[in-house]
C-alpha atoms as a PDB file:
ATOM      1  CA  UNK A   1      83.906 -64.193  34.030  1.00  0.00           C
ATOM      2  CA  UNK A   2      85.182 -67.741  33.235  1.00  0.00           C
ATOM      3  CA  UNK A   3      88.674 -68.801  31.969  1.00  0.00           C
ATOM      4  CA  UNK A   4      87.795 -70.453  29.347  1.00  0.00           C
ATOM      5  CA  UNK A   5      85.388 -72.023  26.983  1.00  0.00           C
ATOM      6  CA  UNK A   6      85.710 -74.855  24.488  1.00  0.00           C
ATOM      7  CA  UNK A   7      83.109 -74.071  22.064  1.00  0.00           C
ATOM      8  CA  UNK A   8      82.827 -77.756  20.132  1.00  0.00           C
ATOM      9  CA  UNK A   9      80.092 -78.316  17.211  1.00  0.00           C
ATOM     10  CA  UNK A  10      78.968 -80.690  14.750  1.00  0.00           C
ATOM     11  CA  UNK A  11      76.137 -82.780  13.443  1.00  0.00           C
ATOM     12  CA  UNK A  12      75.045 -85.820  15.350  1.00  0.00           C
ATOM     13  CA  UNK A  13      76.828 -89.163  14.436  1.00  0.00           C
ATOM     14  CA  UNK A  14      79.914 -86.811  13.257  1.00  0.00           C
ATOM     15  CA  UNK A  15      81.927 -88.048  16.317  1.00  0.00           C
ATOM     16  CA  UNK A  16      81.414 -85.272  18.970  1.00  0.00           C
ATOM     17  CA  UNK A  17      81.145 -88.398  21.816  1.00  0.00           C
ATOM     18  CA  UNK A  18      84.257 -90.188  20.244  1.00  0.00           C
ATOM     19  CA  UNK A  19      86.535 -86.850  19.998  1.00  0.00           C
ATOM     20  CA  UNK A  20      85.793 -85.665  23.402  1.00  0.00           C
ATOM     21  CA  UNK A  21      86.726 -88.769  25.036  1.00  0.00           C
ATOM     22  CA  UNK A  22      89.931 -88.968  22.717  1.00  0.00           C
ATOM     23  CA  UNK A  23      90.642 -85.280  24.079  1.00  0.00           C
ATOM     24  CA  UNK A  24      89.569 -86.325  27.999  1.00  0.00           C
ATOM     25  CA  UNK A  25      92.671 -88.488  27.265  1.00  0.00           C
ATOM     26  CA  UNK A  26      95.713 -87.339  29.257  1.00  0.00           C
ATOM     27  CA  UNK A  27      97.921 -88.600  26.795  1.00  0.00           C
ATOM     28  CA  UNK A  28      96.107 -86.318  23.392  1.00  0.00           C
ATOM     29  CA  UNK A  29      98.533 -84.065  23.624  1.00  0.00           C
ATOM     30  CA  UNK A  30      98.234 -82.878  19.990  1.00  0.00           C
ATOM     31  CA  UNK A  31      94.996 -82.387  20.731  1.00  0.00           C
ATOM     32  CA  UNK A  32      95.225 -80.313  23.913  1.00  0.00           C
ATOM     33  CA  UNK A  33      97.630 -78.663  22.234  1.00  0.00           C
ATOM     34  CA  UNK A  34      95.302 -77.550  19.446  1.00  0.00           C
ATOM     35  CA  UNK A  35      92.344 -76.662  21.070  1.00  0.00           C
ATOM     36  CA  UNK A  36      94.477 -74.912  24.009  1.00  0.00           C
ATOM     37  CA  UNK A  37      93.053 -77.504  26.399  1.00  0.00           C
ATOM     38  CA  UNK A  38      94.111 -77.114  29.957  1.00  0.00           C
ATOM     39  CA  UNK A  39      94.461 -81.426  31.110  1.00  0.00           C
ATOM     40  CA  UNK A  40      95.074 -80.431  34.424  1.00  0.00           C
ATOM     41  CA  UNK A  41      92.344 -78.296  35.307  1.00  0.00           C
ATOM     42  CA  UNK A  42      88.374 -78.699  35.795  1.00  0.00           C
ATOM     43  CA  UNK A  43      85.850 -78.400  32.873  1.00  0.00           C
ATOM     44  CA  UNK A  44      82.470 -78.372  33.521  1.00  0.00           C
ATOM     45  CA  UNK A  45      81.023 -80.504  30.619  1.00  0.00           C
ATOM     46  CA  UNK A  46      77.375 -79.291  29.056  1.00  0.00           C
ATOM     47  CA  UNK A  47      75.224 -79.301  25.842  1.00  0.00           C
ATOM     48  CA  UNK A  48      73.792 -76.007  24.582  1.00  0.00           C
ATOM     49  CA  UNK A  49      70.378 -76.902  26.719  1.00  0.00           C
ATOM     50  CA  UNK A  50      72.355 -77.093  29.642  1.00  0.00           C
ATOM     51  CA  UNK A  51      73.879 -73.998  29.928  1.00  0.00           C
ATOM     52  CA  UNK A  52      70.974 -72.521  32.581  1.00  0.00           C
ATOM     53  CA  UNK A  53      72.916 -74.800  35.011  1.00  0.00           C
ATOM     54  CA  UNK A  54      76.292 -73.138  34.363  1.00  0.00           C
ATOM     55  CA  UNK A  55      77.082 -70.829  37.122  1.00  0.00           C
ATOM     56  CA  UNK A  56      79.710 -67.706  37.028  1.00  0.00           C
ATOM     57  CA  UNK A  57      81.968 -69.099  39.410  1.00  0.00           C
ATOM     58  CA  UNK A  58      83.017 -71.958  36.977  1.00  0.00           C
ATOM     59  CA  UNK A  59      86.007 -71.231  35.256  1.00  0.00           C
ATOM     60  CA  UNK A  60      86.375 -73.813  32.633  1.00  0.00           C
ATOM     61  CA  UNK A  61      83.440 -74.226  30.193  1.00  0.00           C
ATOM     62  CA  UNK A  62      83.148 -77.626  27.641  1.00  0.00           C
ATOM     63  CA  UNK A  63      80.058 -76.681  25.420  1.00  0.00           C
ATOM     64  CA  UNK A  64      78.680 -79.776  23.141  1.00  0.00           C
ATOM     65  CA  UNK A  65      76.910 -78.045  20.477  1.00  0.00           C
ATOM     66  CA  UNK A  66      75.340 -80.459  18.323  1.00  0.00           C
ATOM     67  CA  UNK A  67      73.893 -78.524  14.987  1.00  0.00           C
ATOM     68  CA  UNK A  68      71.037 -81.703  14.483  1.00  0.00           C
ATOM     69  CA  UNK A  69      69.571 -81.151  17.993  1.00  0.00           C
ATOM     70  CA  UNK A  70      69.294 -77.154  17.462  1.00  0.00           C
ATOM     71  CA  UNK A  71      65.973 -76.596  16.360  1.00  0.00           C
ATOM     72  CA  UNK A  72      65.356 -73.790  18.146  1.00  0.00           C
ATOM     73  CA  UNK A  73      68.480 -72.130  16.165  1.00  0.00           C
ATOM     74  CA  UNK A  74      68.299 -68.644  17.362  1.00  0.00           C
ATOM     75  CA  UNK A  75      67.807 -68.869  21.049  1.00  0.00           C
ATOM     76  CA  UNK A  76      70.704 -71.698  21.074  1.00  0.00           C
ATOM     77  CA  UNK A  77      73.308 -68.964  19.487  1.00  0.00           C
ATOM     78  CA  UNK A  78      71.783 -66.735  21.901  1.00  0.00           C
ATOM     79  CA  UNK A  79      72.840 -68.534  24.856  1.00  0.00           C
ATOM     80  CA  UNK A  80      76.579 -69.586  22.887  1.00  0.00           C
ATOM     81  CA  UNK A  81      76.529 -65.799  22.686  1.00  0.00           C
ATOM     82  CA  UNK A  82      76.015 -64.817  26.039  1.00  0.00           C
ATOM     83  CA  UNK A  83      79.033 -67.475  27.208  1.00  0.00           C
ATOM     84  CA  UNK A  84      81.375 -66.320  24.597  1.00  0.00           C
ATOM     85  CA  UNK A  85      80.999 -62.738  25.922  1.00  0.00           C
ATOM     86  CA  UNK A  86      81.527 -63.789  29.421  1.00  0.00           C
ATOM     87  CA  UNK A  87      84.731 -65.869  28.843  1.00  0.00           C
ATOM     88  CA  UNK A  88      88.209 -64.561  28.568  1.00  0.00           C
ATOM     89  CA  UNK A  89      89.607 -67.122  26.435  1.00  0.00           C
ATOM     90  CA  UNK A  90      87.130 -68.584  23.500  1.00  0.00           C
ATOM     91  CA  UNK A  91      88.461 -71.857  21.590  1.00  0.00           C
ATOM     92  CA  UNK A  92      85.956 -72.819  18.583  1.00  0.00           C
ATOM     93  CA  UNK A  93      86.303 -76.075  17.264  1.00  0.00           C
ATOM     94  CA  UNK A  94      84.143 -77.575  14.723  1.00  0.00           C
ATOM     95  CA  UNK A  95      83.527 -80.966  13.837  1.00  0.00           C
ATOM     96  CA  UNK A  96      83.268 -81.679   9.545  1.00  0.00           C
ATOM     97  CA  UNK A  97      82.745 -85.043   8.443  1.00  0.00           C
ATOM     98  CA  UNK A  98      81.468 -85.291   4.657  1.00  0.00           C
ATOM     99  CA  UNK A  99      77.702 -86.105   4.475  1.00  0.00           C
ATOM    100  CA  UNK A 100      77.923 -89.709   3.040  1.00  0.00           C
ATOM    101  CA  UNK A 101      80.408 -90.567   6.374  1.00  0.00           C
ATOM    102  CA  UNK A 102      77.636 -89.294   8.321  1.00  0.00           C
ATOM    103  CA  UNK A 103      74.798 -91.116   7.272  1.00  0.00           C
ATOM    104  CA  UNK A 104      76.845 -94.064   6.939  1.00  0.00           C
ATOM    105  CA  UNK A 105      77.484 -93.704  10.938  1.00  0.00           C
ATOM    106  CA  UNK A 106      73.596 -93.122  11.193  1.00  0.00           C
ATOM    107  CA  UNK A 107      73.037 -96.084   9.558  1.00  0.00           C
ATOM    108  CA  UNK A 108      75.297 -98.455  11.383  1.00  0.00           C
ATOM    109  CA  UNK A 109      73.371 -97.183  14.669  1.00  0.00           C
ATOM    110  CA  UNK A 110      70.294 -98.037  13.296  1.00  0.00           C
ATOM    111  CA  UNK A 111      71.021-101.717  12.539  1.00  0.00           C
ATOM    112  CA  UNK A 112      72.396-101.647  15.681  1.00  0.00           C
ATOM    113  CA  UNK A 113      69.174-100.475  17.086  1.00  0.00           C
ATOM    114  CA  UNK A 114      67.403-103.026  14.826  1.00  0.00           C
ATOM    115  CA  UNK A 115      69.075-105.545  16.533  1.00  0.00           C
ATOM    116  CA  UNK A 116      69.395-104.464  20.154  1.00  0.00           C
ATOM    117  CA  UNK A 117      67.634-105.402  23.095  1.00  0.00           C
ATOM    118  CA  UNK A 118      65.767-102.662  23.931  1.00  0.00           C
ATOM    119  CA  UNK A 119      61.934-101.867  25.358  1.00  0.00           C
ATOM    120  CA  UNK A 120      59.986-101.884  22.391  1.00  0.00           C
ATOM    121  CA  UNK A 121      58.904 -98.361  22.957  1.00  0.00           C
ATOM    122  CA  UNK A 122      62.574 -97.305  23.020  1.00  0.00           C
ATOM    123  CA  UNK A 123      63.323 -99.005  20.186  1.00  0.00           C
ATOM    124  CA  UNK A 124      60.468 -97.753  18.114  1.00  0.00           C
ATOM    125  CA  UNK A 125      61.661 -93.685  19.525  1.00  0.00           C
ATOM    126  CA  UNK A 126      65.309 -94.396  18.695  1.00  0.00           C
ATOM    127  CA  UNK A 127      64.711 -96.110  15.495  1.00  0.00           C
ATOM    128  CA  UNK A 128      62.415 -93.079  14.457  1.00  0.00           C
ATOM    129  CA  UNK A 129      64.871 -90.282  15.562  1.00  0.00           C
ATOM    130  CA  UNK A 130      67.921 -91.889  13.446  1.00  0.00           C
ATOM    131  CA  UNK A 131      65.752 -92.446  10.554  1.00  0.00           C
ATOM    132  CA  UNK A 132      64.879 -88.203  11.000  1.00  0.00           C
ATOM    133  CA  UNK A 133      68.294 -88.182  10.999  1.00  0.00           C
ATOM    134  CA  UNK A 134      68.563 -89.735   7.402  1.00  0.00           C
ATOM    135  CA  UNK A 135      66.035 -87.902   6.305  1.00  0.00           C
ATOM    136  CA  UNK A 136      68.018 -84.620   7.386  1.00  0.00           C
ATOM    137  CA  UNK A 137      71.209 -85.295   6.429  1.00  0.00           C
ATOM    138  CA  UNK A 138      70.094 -86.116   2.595  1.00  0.00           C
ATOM    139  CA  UNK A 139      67.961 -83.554   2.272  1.00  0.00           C
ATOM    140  CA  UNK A 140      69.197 -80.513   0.415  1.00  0.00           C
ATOM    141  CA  UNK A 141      68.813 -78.174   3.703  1.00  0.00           C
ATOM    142  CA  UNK A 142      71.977 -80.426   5.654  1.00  0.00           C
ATOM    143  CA  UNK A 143      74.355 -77.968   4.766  1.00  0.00           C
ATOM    144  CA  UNK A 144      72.222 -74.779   5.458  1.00  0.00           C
ATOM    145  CA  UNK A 145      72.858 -75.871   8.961  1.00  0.00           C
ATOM    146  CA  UNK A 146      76.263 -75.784   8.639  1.00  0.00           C
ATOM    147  CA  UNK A 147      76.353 -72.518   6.980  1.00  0.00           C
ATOM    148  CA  UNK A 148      74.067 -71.021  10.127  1.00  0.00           C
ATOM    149  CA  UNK A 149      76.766 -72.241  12.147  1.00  0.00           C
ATOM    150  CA  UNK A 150      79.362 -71.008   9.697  1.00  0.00           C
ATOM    151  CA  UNK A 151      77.685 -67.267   9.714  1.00  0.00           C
ATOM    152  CA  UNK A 152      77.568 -67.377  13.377  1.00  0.00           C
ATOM    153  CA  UNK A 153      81.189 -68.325  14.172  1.00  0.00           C
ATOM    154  CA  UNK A 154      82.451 -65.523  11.760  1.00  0.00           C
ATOM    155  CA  UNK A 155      81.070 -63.154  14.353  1.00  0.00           C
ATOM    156  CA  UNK A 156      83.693 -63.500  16.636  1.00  0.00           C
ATOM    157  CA  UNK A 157      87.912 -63.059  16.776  1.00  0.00           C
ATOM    158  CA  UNK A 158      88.405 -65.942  18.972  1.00  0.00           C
ATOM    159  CA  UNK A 159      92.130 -66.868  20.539  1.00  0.00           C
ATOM    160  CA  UNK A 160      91.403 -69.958  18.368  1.00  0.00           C
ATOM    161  CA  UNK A 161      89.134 -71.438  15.859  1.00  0.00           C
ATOM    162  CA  UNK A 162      89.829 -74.553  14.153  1.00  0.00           C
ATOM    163  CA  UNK A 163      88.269 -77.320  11.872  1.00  0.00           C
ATOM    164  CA  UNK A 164      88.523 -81.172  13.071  1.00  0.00           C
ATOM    165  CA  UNK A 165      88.591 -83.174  10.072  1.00  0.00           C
ATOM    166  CA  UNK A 166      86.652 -86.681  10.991  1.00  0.00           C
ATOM    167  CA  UNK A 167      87.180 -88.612   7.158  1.00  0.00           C
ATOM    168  CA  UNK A 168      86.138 -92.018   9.645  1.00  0.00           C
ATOM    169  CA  UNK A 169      86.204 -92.227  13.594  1.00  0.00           C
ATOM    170  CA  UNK A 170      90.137 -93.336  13.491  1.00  0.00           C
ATOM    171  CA  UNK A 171      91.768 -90.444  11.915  1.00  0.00           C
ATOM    172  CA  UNK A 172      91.821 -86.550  12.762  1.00  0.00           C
ATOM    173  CA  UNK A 173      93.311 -83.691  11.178  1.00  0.00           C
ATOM    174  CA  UNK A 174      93.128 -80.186  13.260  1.00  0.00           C
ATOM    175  CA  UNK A 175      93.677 -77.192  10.748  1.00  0.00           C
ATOM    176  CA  UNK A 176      92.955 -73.544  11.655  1.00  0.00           C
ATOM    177  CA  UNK A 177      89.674 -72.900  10.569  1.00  0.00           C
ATOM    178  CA  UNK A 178      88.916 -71.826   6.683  1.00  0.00           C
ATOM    179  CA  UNK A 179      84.956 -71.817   5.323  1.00  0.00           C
ATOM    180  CA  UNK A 180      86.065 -72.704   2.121  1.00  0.00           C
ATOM    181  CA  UNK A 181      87.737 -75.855   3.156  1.00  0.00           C
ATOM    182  CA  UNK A 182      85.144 -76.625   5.479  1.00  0.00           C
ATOM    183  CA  UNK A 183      82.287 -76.219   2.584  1.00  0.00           C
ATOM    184  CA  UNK A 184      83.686 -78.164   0.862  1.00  0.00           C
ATOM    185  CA  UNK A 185      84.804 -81.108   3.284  1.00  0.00           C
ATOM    186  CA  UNK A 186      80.779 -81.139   4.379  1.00  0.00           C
ATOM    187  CA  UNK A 187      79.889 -81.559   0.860  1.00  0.00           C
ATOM    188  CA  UNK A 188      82.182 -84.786   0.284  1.00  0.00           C
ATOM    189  CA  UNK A 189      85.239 -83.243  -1.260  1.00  0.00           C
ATOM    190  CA  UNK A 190      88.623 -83.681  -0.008  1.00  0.00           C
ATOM    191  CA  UNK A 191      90.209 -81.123   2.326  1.00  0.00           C
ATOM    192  CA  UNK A 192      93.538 -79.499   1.908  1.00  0.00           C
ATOM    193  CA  UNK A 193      96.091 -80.788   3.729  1.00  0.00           C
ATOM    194  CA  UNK A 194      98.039 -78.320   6.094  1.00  0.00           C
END
């Protein structure tokens, strides 16, 4: 059995990278605080693909879940599953930025790509997967995605289970977890405050 695993979602370019570097931070201690994260101990650090490397003798789990990169939907909550059942304490944390801040990050990567020195064929890969990413995000299926996710969460009575509110990459709100308020802050309008 492991300790405990950080169960942290959201949609590429919502600021998963940014927020778990802010949380790696010794000094987030409002953070730590909300997602019961243990500073002094070990995490082992993975993506939903990686989990085939986690072993049972680890006792700290940090799972990345990133809800663009999950096309294989089923067998990825299959494998969050299995980890949730074999940890004693379960901390859920997901990510909700509004649609229009997303693809607003998306595009400021791909200018940046644009503009980059990179290998052509790189370029021309990257370029292609943010623009997939655009695609996505406006089509009418973006918050289906988050409504998967939202189903599959529900599922479980976690020790904790909260919403990080990303309006831009400077400012965070942590609230316990509501779907209404987290419908609506994907679809663009303002969450509550707590």
């Amino acid at each position: 059995m492991h300790n405990q695993l950080v169960l942290f979602a959201g949609y590429s370019c919502a600021g998963k990278s940014t927020f778990i570097e802010l949380m790696r931070n010794q000094n987030a201690i409002m953070i730590h605080n909300h997602l019961n994260y243990k500073i002094k101990e070990k995490y082992f650090f993975s993506g939903i693909r990686g989990v085939k490397y986690i072993r049972d003798h680890y006792k700290n789990i940090f799972l990345h879940y990133d809800l663009f990169a999950s096309y294989q939907i089923d067998r990825d909550f299959d494998r969050a599953r299995d980890l949730i059942h074999k940890s004693h304490n379960v901390v859920i944390a997901t990510l909700l930025s509004p649609r229009v801040e997303i693809v607003g990050r998306v595009n400021f990567r791909l200018n940046e790509i644009k503009n980059g020195d990179y290998p052509i064929k790189r370029k021309q890969f990257n370029y292609n997967f943010h623009m997939d990413k655009i695609r996505m995000y406006q089509s009418p299926d973006f918050l289906s995605y988050y409504e998967k996710w939202f189903e599959f969460i529900s599922q479980f009575d976690c020790e904790t289970n909260v919403a990080v509110h990303t309006p831009d990459l400077i400012s965070w709100t942590i609230n316990p977890f509501d779907l209404n308020d987290a419908r609506k802050c994907v679809a663009g309008v303002k969450h509550r405050q707590p």
